[in-house]
Protein backbone atom coordinates (compact mmCIF):
# COMPACT_ATOMS: atom_id res chain seq x y z
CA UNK A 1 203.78 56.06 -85.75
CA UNK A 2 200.63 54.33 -86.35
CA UNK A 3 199.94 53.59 -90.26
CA UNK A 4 203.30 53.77 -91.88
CA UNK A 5 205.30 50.51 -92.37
CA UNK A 6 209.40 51.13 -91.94
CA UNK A 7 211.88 48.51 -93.23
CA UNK A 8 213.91 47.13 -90.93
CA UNK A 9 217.60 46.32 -91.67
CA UNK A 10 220.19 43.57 -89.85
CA UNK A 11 222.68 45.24 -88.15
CA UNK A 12 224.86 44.32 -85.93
CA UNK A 13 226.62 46.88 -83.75
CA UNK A 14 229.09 45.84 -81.00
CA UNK A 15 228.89 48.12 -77.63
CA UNK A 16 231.86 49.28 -76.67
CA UNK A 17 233.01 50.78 -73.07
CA UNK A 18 232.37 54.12 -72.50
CA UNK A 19 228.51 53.84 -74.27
CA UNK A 20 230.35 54.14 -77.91
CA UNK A 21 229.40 51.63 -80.42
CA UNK A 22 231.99 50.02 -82.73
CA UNK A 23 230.67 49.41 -86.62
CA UNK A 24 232.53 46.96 -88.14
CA UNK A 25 234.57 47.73 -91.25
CA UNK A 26 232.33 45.98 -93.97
CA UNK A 27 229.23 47.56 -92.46
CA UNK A 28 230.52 51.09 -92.79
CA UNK A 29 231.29 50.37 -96.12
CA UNK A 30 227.92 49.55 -96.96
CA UNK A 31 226.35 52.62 -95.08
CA UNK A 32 228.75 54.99 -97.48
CA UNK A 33 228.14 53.21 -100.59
CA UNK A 34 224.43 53.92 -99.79
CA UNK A 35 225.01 57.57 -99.25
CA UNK A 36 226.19 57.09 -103.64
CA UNK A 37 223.45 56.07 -104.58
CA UNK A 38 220.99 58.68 -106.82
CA UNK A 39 218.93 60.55 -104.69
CA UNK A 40 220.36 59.41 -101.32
CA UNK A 41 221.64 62.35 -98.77
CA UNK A 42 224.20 61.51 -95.95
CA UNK A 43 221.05 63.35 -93.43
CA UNK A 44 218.56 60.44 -94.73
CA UNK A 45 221.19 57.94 -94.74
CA UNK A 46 222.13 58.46 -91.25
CA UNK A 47 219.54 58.58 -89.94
CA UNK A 48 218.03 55.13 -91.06
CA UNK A 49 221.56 53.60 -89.37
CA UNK A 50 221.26 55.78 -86.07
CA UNK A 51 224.04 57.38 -86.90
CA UNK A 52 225.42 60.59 -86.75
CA UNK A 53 225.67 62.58 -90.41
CA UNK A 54 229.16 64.10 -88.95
CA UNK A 55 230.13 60.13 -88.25
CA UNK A 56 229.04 59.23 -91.78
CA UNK A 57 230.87 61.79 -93.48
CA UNK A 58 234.11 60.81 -91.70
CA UNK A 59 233.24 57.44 -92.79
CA UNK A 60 232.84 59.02 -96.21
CA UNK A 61 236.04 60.61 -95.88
CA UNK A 62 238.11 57.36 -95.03
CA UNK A 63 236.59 56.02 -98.40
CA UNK A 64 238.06 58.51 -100.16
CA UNK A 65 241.41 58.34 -98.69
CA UNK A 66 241.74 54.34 -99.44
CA UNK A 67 241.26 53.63 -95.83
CA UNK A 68 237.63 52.09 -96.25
CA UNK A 69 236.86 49.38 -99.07
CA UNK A 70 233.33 50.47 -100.74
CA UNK A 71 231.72 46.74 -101.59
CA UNK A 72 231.98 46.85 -105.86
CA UNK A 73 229.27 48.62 -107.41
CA UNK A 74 227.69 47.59 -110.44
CA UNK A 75 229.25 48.91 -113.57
CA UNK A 76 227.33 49.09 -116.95
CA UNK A 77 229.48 48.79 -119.96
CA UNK A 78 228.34 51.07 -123.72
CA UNK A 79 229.43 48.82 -126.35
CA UNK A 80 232.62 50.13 -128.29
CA UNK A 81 232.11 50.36 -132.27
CA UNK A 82 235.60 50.31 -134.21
CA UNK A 83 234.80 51.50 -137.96
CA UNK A 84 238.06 51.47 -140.26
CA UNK A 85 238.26 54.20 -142.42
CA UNK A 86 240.00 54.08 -145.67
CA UNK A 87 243.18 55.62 -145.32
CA UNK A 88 242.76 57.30 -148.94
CA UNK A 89 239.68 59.19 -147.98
CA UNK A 90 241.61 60.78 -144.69
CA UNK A 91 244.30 61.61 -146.38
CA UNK A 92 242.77 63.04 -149.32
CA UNK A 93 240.82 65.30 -146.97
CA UNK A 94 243.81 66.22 -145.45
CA UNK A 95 242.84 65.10 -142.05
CA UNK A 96 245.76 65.21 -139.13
CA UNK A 97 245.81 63.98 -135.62
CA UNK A 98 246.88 66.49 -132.62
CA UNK A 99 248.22 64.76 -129.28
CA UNK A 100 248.48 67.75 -127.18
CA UNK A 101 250.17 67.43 -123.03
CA UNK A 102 251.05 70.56 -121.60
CA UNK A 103 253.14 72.73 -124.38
CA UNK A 104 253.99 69.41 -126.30
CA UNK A 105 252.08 69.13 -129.51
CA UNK A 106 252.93 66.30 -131.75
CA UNK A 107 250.97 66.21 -135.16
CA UNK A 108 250.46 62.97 -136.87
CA UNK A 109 248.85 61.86 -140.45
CA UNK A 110 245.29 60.58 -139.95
CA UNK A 111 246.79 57.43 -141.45
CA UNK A 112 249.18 56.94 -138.34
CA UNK A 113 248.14 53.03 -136.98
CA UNK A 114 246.66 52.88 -133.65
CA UNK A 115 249.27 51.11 -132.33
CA UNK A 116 251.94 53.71 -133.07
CA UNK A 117 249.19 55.87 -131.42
CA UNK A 118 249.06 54.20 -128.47
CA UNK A 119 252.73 54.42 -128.23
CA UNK A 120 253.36 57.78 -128.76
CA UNK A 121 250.70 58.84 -126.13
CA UNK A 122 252.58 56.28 -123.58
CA UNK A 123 255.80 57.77 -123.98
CA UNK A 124 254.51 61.29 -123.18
CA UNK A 125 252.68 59.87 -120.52
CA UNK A 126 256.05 58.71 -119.65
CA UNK A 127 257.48 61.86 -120.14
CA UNK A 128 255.30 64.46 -118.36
């Protein structure tokens, strides 16, 4: 169309007998992890590769079943704040802990130490 730019991606796709092309591993990969992105649809995505949206969401598929590495996305970390609270005050308020896994409920003073935490909810992890 005359007056509207389009980018242009490398891609290199490998004919195969039979008119099929073959799409290597890492490039599928890429294609799906595009179709994650906010605001992306499989339809749109597909159809900047040439591909079919059925062939994409097989792709998409494979992804989810382990047999198609996504490349690593970016991951954005919150910062975790650890305030210690006097010990006195939770007690005094009567404050208890519930650690609750199916029917299992296991109460625990607010002044229990994380690490005893930790390995209580391990061992029901364990458990279950």
């Amino acid at each position: 169309m005359l007056g509207t730019v389009e980018t242009l991606r490398s891609v290199e796709v490998l004919p195969v007998r039979g008119g099929r092309r073959r799409w290597p591993d890492d490039l599928k990969a890429r294609i799906v992890a595009e179709t994650l992105e906010e605001g992306a649809t499989v339809r749109g995505v597909a159809r900047s590769y040439g591909v079919h949206p059925n062939q994409l969401t097989g792709w998409r598929r494979m992804a989810r079943q382990g047999r198609l590495v996504l490349p690593a996305a970016e991951v954005a970390f919150a910062p975790l704040v650890v305030q210690a609270e006097e010990s006195s005050v939770a007690e005094a308020a009567g404050a208890r802990l519930e650690v609750v896994l199916d029917r299992v409920t296991v109460r625990l003073d607010a002044g229990t130490p994380a690490g005893r935490l930790a390995e209580i909810v391990s061992a029901l992890n364990t458990w279950s």
